[in-house]
C-alpha atoms as a PDB file:
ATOM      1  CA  UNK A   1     100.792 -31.336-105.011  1.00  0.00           C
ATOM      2  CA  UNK A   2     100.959 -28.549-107.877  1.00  0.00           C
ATOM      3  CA  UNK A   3     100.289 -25.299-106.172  1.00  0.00           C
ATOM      4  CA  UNK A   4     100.938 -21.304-107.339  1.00  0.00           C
ATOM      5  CA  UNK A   5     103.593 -19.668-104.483  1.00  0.00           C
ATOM      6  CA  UNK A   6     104.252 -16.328-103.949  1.00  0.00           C
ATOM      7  CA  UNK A   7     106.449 -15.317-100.915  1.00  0.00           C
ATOM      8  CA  UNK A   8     108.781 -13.419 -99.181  1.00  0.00           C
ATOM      9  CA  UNK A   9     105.493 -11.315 -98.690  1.00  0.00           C
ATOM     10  CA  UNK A  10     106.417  -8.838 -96.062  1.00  0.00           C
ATOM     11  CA  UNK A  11     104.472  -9.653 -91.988  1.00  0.00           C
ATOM     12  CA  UNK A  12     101.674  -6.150 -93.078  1.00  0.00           C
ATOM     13  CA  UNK A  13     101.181  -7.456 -96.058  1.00  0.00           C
ATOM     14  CA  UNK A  14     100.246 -10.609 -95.329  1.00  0.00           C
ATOM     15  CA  UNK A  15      97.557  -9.122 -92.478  1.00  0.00           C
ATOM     16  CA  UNK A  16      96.181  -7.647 -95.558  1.00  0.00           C
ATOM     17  CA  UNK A  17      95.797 -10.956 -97.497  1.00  0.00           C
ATOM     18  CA  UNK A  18      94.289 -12.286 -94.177  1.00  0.00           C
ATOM     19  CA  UNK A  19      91.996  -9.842 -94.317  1.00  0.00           C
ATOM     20  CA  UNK A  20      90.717 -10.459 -97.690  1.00  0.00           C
ATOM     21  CA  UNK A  21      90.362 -14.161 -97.520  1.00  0.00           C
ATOM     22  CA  UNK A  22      88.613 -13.684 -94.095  1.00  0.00           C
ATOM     23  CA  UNK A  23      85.973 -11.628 -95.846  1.00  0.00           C
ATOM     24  CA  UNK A  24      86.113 -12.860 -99.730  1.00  0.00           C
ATOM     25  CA  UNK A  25      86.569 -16.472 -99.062  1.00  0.00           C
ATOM     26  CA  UNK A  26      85.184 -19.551 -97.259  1.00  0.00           C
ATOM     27  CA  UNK A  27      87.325 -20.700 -94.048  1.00  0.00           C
ATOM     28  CA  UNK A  28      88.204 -24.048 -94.344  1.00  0.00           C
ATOM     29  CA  UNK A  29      88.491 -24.916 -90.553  1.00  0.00           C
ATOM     30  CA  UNK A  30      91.768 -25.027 -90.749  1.00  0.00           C
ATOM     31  CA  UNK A  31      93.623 -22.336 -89.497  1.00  0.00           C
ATOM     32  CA  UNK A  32      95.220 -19.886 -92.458  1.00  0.00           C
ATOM     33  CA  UNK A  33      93.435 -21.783 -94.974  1.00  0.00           C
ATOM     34  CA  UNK A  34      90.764 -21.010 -97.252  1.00  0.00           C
ATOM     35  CA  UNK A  35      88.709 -21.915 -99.833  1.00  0.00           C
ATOM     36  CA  UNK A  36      88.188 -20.022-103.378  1.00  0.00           C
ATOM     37  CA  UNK A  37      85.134 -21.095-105.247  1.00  0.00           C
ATOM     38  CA  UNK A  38      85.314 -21.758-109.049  1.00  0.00           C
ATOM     39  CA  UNK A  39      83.448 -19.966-111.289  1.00  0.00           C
ATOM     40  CA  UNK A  40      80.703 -22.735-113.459  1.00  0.00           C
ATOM     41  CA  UNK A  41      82.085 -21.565-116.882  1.00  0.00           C
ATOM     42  CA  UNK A  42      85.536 -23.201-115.811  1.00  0.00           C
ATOM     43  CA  UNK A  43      84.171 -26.805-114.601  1.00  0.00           C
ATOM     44  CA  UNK A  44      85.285 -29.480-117.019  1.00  0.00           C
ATOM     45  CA  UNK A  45      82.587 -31.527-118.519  1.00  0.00           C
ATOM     46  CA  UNK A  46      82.494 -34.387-115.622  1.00  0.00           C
ATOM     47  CA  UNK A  47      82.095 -31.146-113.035  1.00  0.00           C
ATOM     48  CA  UNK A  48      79.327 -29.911-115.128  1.00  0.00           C
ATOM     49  CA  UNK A  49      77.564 -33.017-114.985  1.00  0.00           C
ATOM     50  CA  UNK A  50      77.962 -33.807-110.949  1.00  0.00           C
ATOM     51  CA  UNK A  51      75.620 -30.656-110.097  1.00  0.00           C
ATOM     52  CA  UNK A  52      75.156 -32.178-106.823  1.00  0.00           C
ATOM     53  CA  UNK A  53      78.953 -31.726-105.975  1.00  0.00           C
ATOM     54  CA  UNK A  54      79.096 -28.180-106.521  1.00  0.00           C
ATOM     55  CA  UNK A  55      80.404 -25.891-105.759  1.00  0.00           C
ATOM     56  CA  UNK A  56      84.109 -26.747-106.407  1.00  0.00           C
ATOM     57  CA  UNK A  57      86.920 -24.715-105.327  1.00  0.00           C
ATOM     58  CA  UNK A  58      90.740 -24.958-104.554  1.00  0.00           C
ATOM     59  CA  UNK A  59      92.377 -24.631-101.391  1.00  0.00           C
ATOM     60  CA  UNK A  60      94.753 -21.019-100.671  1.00  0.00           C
ATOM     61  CA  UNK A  61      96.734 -21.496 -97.483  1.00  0.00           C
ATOM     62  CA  UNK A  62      98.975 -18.946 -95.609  1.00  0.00           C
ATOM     63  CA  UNK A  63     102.318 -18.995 -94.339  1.00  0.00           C
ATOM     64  CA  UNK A  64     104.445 -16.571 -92.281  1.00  0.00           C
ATOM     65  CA  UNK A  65     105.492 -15.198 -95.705  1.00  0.00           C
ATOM     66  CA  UNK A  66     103.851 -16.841 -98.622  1.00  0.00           C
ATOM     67  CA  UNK A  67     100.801 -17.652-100.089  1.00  0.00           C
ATOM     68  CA  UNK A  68     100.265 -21.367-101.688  1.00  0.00           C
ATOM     69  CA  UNK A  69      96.715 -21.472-104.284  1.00  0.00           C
ATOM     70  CA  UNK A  70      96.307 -25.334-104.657  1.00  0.00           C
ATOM     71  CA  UNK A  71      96.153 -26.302-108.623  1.00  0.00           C
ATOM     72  CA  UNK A  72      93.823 -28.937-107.470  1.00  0.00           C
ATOM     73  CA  UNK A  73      89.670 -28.558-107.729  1.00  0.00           C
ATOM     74  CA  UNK A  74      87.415 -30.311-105.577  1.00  0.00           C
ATOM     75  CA  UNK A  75      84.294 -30.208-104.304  1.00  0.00           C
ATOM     76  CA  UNK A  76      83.561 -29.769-100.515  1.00  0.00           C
ATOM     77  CA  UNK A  77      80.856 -32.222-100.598  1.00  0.00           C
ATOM     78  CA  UNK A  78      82.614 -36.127-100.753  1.00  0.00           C
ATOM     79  CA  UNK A  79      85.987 -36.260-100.726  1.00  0.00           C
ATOM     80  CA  UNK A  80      86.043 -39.808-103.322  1.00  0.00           C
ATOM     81  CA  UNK A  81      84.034 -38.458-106.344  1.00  0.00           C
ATOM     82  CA  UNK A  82      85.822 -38.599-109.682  1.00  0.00           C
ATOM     83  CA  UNK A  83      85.172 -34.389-110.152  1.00  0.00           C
ATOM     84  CA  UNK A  84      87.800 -33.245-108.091  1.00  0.00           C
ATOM     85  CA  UNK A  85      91.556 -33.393-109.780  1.00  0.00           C
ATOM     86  CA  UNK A  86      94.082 -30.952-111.009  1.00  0.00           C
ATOM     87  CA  UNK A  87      93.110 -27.982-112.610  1.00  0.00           C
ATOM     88  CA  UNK A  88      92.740 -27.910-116.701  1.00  0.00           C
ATOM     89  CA  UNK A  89      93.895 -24.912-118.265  1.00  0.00           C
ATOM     90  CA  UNK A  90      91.457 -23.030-117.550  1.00  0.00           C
ATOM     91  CA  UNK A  91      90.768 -23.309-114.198  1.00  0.00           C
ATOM     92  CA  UNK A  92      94.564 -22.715-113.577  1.00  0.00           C
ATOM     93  CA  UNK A  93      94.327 -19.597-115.397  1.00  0.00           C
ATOM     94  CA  UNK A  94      91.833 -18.567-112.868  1.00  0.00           C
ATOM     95  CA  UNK A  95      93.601 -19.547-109.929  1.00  0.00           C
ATOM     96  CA  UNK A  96      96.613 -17.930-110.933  1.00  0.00           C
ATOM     97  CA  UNK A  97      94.299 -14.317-112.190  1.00  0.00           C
ATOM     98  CA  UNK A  98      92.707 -14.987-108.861  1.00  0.00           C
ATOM     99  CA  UNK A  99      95.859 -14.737-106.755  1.00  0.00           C
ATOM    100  CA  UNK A 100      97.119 -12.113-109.108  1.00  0.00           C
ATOM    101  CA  UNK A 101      94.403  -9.688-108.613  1.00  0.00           C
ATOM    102  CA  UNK A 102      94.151 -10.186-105.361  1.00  0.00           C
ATOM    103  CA  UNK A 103      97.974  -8.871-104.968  1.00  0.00           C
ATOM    104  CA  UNK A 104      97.621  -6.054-107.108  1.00  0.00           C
ATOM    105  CA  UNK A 105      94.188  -5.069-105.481  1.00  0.00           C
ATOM    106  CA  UNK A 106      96.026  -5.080-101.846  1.00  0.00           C
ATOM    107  CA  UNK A 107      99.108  -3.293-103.122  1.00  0.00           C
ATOM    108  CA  UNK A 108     101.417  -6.048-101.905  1.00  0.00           C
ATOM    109  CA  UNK A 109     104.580  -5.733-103.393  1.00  0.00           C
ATOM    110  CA  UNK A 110     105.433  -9.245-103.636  1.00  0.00           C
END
């Protein structure tokens, strides 16, 4: 899997990335793992067309220390539709700003 990593992200720091995925983010059931919609102007053309897949998203999980964005979009809705894949350049531009932001919002000196 292709995936964005940040870690050696200190115990009070990651409480505070909890925290923001608990209320910014969709649980996924699983525990420490989330999922980050994708705004419409980044779908690629086949994503645009399967309306009734949306919305897509990628996966950010948690770790004792780390957090690991998924590079891969999919849709929550069938796990065997042609939509989901890896991320084009776009949409891994917004993971990454996504992440990014999120750190620099928190103050997390990672």
């Amino acid at each position: 899997m292709r995936y964005y990593l940040i870690d050696e992200i200190t115990p009070r720091d990651m409480e505070r990335i909890f925290g923001f995925l608990r209320d910014n983010a969709t649980a996924s059931g699983l525990d420490n793992v989330f999922w980050i919609n994708v705004p419409e102007s980044c779908l690629n053309e086949t994503q645009q067309d399967h309306a009734d897949c949306r919305p897509y998203c990628f996966a950010v999980e948690l770790g004792r220390d780390m957090i690991k964005a998924e590079l891969f979009i999919r849709t929550l809705r069938g796990f065997n539709c042609l939509c989901s894949g890896f991320s084009n350049e776009a949409q891994k531009h917004y993971v990454i700003h996504f992440v990014d932001e999120m750190i620099r919002e928190l103050g997390v000196k990672a």
